[in-house]
N, C-alpha and C. Protein backbone atom coordinates (compact mmCIF):
# COMPACT_ATOMS: atom_id res chain seq x y z
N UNK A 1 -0.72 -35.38 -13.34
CA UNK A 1 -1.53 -34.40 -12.63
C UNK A 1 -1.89 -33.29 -13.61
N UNK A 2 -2.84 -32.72 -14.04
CA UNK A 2 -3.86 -31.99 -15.11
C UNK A 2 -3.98 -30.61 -14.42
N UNK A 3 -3.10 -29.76 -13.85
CA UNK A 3 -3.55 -28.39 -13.47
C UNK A 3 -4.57 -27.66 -13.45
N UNK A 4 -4.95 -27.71 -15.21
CA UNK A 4 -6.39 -27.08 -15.48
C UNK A 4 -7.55 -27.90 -14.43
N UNK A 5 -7.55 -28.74 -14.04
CA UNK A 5 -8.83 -29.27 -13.87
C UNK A 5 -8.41 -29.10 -12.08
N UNK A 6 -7.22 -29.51 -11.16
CA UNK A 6 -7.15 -29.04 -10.03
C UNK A 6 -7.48 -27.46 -10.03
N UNK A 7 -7.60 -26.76 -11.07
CA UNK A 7 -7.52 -25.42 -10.41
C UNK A 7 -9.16 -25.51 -10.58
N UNK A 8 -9.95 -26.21 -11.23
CA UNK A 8 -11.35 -26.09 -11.36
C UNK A 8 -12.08 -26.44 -10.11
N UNK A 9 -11.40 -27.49 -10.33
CA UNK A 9 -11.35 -27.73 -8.60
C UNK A 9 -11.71 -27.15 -7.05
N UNK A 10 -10.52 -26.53 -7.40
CA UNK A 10 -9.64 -26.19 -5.98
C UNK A 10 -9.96 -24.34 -6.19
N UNK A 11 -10.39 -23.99 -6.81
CA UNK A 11 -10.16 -22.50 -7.36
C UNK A 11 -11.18 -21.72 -6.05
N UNK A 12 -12.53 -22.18 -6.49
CA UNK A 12 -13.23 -22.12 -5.30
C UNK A 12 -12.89 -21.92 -3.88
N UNK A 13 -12.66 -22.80 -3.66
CA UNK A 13 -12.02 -22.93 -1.99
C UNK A 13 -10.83 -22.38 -1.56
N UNK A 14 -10.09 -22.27 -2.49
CA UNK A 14 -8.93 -21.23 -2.66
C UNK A 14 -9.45 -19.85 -2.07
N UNK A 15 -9.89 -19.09 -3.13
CA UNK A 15 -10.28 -18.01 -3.14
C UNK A 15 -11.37 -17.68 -1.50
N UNK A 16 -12.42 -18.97 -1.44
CA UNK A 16 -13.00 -18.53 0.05
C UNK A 16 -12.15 -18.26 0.81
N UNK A 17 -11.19 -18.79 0.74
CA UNK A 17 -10.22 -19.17 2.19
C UNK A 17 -9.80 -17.70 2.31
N UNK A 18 -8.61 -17.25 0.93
CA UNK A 18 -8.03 -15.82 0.76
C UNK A 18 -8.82 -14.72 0.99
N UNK A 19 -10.55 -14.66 1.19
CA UNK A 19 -11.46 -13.39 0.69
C UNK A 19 -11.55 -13.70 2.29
N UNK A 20 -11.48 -14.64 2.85
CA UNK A 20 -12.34 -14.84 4.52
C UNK A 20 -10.82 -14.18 5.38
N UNK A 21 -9.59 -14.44 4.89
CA UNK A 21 -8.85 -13.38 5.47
C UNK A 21 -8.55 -12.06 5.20
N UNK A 22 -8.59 -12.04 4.17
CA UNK A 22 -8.21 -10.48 3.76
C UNK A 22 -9.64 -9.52 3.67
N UNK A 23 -10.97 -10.33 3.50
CA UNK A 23 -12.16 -9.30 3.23
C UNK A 23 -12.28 -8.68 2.57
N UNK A 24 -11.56 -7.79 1.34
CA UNK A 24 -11.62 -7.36 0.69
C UNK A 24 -11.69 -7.85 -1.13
N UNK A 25 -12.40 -8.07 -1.89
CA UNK A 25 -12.51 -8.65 -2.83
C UNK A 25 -11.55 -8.51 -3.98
N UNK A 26 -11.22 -7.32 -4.12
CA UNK A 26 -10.12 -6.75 -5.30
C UNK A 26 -8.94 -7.32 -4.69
N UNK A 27 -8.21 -7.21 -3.52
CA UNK A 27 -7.14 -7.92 -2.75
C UNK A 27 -7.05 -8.91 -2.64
N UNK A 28 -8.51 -9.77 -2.29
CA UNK A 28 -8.44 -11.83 -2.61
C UNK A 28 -8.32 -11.71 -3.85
N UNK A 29 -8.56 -11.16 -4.98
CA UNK A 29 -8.72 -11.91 -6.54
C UNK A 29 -6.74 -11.38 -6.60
N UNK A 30 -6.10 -10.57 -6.24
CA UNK A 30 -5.04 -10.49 -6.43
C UNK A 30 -4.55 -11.54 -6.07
N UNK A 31 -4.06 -11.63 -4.27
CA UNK A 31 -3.74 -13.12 -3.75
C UNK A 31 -4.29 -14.47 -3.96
N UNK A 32 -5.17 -14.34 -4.91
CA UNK A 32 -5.14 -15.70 -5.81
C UNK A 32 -4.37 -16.15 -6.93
N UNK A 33 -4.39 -14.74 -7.14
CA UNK A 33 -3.54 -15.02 -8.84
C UNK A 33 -2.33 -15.34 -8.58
N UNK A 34 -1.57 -14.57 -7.88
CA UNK A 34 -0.63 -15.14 -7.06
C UNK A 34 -0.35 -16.64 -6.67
N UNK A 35 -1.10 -17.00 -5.84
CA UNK A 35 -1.67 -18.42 -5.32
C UNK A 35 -1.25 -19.18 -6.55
N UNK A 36 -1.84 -19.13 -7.63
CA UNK A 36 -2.17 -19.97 -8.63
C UNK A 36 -0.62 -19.68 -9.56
N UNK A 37 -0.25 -18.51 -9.92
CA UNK A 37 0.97 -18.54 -10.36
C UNK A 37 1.77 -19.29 -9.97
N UNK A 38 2.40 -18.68 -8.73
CA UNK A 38 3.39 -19.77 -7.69
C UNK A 38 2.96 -21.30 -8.06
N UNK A 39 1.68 -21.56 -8.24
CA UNK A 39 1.71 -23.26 -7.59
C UNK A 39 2.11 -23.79 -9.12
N UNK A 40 1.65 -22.90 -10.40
CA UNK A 40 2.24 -23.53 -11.91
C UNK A 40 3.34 -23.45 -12.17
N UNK A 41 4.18 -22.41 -11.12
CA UNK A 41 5.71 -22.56 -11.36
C UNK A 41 6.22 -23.45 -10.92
N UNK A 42 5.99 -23.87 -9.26
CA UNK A 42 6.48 -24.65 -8.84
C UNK A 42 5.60 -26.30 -8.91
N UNK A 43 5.30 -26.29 -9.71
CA UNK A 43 3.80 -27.78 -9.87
C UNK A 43 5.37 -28.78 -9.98
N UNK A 44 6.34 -28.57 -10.74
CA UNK A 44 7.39 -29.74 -10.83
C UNK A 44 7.84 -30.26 -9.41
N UNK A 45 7.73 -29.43 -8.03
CA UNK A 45 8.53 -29.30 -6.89
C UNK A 45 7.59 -29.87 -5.94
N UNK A 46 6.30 -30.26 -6.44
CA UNK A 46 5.19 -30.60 -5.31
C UNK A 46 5.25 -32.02 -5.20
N UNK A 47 5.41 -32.78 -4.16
CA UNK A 47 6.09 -34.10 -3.65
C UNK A 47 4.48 -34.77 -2.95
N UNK A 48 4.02 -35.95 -3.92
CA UNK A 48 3.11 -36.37 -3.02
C UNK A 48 2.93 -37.12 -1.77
N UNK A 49 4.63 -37.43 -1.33
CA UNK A 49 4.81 -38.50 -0.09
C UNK A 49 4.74 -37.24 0.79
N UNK A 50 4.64 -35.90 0.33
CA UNK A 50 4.56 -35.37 1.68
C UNK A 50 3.01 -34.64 2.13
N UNK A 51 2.34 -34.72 1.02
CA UNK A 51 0.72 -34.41 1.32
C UNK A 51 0.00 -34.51 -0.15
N UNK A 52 -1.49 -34.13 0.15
CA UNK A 52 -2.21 -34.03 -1.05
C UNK A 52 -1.75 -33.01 -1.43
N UNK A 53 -2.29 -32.15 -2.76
CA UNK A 53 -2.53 -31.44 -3.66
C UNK A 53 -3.41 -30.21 -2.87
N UNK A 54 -4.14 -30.35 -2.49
CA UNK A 54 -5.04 -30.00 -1.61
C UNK A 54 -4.42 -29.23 -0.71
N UNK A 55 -3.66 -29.63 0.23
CA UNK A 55 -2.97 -28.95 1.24
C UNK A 55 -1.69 -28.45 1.11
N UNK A 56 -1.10 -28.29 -0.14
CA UNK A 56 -0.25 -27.92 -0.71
C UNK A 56 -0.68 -26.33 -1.29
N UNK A 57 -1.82 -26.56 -1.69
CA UNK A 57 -2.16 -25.05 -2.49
C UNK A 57 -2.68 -24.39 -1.23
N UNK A 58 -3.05 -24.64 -0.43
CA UNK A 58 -3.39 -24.09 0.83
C UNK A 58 -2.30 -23.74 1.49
N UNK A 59 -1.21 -24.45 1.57
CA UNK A 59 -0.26 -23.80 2.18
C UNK A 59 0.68 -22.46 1.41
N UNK A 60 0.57 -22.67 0.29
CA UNK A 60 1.15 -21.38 -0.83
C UNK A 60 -0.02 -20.06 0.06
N UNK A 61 -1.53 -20.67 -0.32
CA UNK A 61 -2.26 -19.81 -0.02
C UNK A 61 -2.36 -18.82 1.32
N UNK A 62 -1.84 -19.94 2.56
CA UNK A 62 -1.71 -19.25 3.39
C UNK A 62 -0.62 -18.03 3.59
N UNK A 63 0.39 -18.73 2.64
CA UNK A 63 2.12 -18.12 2.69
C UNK A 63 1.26 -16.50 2.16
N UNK A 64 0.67 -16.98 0.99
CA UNK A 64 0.74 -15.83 0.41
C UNK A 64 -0.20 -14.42 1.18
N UNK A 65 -0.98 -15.24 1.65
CA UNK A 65 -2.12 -14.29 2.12
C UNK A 65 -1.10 -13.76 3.08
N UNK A 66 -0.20 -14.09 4.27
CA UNK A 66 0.17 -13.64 5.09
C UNK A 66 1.31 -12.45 4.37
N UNK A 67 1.90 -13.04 3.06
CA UNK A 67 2.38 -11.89 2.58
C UNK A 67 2.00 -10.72 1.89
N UNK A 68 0.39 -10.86 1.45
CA UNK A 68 -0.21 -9.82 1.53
C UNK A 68 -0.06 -8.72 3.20
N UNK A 69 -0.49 -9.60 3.84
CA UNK A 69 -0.34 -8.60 5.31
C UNK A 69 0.93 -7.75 5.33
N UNK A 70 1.76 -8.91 5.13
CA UNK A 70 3.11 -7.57 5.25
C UNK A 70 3.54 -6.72 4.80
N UNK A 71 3.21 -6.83 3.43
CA UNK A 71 3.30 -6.03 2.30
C UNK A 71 2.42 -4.55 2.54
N UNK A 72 0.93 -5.49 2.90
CA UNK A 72 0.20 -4.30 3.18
C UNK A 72 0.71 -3.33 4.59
N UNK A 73 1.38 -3.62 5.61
CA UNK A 73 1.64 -2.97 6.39
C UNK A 73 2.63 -1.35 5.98
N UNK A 74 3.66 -2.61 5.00
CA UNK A 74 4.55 -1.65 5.15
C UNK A 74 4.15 -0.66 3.89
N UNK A 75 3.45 -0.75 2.85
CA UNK A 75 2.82 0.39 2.21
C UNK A 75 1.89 1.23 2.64
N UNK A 76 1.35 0.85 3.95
CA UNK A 76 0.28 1.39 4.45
C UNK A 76 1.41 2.90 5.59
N UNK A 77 2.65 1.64 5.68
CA UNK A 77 3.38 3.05 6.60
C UNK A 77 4.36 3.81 5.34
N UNK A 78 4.33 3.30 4.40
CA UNK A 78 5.55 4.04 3.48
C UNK A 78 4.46 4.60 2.90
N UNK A 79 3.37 4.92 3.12
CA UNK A 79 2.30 5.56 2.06
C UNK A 79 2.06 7.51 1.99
N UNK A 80 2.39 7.52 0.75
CA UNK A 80 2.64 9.19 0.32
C UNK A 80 1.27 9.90 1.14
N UNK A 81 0.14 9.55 0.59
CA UNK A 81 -0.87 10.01 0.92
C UNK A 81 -1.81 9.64 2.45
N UNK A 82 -1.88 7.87 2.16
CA UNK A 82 -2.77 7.65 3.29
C UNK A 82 -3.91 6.67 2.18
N UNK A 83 -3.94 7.18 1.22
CA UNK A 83 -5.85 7.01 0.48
C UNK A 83 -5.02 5.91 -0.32
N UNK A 84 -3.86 5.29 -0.58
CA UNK A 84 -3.60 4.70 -2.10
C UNK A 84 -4.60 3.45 -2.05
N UNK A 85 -5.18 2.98 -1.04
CA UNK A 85 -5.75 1.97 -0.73
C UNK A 85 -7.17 2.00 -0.70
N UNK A 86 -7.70 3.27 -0.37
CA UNK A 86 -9.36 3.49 -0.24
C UNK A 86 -10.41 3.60 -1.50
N UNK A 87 -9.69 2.70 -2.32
CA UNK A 87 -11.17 2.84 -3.33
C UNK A 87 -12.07 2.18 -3.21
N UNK A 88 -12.77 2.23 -3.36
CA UNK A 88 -14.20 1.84 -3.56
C UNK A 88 -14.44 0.40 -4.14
N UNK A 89 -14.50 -0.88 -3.42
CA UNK A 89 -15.19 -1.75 -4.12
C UNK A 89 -16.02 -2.14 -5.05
N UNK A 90 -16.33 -2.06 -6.10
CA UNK A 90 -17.50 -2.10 -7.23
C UNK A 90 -18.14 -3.30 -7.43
N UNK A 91 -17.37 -3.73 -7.12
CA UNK A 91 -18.21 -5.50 -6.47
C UNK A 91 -18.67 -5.56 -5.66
N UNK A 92 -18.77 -5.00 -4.21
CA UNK A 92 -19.11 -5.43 -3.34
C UNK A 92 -20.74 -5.16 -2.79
N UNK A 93 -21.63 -5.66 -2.66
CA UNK A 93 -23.09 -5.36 -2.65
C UNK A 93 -23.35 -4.04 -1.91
N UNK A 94 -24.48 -3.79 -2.66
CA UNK A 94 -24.78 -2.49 -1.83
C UNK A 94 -25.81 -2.64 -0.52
N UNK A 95 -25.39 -1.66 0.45
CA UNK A 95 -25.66 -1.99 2.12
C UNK A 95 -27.47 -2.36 1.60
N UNK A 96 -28.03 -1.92 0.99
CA UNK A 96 -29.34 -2.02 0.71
C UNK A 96 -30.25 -2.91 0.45
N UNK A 97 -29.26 -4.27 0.26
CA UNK A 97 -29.37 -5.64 -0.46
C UNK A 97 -30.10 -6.17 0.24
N UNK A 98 -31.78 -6.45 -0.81
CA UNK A 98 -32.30 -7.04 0.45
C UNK A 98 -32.04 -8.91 0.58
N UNK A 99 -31.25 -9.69 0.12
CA UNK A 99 -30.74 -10.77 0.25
C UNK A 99 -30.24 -11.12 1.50
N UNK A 100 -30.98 -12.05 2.00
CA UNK A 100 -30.57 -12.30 3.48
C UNK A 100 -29.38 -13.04 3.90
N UNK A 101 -29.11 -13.61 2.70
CA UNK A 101 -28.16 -14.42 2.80
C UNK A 101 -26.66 -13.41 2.67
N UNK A 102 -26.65 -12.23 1.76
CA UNK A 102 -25.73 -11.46 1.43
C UNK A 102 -25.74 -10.85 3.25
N UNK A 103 -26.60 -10.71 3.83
CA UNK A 103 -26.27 -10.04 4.56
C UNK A 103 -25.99 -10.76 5.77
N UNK A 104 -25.96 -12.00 6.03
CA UNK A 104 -25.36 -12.91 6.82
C UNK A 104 -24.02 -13.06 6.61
N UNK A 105 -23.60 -12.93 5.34
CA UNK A 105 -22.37 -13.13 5.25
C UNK A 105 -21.65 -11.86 5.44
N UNK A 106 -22.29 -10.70 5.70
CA UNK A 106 -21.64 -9.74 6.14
C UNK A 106 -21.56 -9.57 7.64
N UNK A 107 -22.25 -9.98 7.78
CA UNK A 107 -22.36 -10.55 9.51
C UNK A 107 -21.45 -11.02 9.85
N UNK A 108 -21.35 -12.57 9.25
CA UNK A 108 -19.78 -13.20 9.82
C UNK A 108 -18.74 -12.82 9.45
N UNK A 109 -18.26 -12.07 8.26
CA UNK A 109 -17.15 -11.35 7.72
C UNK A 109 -17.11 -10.11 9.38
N UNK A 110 -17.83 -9.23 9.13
CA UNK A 110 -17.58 -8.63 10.77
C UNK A 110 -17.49 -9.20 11.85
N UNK A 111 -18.20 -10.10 12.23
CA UNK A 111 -17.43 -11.23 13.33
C UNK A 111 -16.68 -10.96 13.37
N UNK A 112 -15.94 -11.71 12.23
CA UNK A 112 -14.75 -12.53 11.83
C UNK A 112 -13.51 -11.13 12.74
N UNK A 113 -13.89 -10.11 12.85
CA UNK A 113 -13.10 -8.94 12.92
C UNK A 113 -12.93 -8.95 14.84
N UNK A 114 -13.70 -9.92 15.64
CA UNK A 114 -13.17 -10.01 16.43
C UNK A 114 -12.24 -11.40 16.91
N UNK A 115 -12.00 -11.68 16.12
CA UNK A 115 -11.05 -13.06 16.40
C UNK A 115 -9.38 -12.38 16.12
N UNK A 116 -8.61 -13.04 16.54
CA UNK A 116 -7.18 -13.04 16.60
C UNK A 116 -6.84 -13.59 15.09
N UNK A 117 -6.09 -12.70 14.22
CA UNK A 117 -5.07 -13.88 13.35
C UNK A 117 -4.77 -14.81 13.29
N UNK A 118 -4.67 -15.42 14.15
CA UNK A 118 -4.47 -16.80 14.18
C UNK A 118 -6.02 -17.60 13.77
N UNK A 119 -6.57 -17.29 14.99
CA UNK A 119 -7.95 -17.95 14.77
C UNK A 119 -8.62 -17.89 13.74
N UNK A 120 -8.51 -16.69 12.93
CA UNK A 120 -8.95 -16.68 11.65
C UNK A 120 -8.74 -17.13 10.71
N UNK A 121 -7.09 -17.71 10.79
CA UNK A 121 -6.73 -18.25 10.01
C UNK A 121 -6.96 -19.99 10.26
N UNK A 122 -6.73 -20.45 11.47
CA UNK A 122 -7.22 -21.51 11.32
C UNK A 122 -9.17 -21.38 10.97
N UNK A 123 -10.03 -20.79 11.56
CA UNK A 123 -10.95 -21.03 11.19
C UNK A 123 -11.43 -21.18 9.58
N UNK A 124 -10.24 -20.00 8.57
CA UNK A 124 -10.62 -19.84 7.54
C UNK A 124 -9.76 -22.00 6.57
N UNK A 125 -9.19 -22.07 7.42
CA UNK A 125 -8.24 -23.41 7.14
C UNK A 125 -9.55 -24.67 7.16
N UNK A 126 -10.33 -24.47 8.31
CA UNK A 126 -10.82 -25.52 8.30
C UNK A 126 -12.01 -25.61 7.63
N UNK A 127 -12.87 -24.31 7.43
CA UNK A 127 -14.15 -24.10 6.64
C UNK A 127 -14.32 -23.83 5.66
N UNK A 128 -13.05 -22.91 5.33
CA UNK A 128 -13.03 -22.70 3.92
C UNK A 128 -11.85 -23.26 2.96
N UNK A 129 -11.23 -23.83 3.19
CA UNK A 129 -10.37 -24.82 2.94
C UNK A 129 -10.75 -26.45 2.33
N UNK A 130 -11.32 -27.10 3.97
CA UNK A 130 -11.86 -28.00 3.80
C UNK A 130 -10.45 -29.10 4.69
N UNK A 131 -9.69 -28.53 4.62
CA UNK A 131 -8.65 -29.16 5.74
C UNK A 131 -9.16 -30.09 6.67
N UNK A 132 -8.81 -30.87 7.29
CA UNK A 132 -8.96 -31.81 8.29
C UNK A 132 -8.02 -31.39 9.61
N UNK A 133 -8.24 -31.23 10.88
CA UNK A 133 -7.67 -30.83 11.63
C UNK A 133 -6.27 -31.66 11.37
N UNK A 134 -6.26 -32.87 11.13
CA UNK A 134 -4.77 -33.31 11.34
C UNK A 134 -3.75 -32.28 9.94
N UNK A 135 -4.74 -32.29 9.14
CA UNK A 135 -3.99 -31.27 7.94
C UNK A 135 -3.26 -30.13 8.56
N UNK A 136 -4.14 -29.38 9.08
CA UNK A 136 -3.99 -28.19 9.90
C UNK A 136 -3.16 -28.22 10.41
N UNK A 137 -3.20 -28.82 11.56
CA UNK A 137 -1.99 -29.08 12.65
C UNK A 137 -0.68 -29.31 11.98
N UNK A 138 -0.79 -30.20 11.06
CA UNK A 138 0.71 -30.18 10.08
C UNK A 138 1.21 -28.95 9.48
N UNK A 139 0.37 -28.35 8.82
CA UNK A 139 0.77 -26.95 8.16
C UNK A 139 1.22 -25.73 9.18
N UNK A 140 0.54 -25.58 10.71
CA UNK A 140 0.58 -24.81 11.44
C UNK A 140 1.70 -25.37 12.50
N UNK A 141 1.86 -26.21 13.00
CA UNK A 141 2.92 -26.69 13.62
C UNK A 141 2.38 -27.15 14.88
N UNK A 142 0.87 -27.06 14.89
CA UNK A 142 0.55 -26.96 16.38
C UNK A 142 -0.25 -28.48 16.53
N UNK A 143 -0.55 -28.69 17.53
CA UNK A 143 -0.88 -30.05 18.07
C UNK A 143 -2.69 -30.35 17.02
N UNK A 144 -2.76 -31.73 16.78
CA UNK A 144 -3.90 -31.98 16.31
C UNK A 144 -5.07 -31.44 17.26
N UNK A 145 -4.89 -31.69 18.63
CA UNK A 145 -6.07 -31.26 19.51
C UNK A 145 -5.94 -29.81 19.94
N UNK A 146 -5.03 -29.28 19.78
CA UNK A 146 -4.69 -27.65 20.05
C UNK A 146 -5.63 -27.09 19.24
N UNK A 147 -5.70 -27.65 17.91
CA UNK A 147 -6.04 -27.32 16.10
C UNK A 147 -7.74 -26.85 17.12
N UNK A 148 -7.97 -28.39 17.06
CA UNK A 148 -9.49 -28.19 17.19
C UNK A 148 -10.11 -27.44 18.79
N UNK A 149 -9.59 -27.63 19.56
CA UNK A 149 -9.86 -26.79 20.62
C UNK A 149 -9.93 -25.47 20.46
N UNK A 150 -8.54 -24.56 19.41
CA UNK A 150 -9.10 -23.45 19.00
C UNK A 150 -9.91 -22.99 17.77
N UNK A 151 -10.24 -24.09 17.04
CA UNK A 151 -11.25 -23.50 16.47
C UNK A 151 -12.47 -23.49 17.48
N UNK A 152 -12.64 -24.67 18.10
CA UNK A 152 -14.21 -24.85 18.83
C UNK A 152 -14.32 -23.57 19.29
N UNK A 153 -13.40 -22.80 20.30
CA UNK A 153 -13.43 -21.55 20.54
C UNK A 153 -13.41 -20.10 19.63
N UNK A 154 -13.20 -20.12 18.82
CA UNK A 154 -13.30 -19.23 17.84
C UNK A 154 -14.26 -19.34 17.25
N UNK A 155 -15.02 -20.31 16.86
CA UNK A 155 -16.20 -20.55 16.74
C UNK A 155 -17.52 -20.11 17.62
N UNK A 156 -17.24 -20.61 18.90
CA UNK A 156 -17.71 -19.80 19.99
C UNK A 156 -17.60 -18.27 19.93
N UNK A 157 -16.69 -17.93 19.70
CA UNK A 157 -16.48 -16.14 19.78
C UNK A 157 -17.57 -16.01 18.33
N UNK A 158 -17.52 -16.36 17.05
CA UNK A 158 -18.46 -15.54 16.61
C UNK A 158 -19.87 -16.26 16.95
N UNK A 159 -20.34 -17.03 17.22
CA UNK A 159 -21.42 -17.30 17.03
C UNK A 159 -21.95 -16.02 18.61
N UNK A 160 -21.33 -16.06 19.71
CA UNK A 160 -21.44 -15.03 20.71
C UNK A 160 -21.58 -13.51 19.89
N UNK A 161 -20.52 -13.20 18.85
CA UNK A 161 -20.50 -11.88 18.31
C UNK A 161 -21.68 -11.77 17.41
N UNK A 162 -22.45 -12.65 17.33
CA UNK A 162 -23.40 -13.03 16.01
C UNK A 162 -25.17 -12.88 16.67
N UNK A 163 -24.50 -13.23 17.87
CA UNK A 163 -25.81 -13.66 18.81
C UNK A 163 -26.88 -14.79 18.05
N UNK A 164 -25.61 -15.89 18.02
CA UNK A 164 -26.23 -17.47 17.71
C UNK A 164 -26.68 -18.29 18.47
């Protein structure tokens, strides 16, 4: 198995998945690096009788993203000031952009802000991932048809929040 070339790979879809939960760009390129560390440390420990490659880095990815959340909570309450967190994106397009496409995707990124954690996360599992609901359901614990019933609905919620 050739790392360099799974991460060429997989790097992509990685990163959609991490930026479609967290939204913030400086914070996904962190929880990637992450992502990608973890999976070269542990690349000796990854067992193919128990899945692809594929759903393996997705599951680090999810671990990790969710430990971004916690992390972020509790610095957000142990925080001296309040601001350690409010800088300014320098990547991120300016509201002015006349690219229609940039601004669709700001569309569904706000959606995205009325769905539940969960749903987001499976939605971000199955679209930006590339997962297969039975994948899903394995990683999440929940039933293959549970999987897809709540995405169909979460799906529903933004395309409603979208006015699709």
């Amino acid at each position: 198995m050739d790392f360099t070339s799974l991460y060429k790979e997989l790097f992509k879809p990685v990163f959609a998945y991490v930026y479609c939960r967290v939204t913030e760009r400086a914070a996904a390129e962190d929880v990637c690096a992450c992502v990608w560390r973890k999976a070269y440390e542990k690349l000796s420990s990854f067992d193919e009788q128990k899945g692809s490659f594929r759903q393996w880095i997705f599951t680090i990815a999810r671990n990790e993203t969710n430990m971004y959340y916690r992390t972020y909570y509790v610095r957000k309450f142990l925080s001296l000031t309040g601001f350690e967190d409010a800088q300014p994106d320098e990547n991120a397009p300016a509201a002015e952009d006349p690219l229609a496409e940039q601004e669709d995707v700001n569309a569904l990124l706000l959606a995205m802000k009325v769905l539940t954690a969960r749903e987001k996360d499976l939605v971000a599992l199955k679209f930006y991932s590339g997962l297969t609901n039975r994948e899903i359901a394995r990683q999440t614990g929940l039933s293959e048809s549970n999987v897809g019933t709540l995405i169909s609905r979460s799906v529903a919620k933004l395309r409603k929040e979208m006015k699709l």
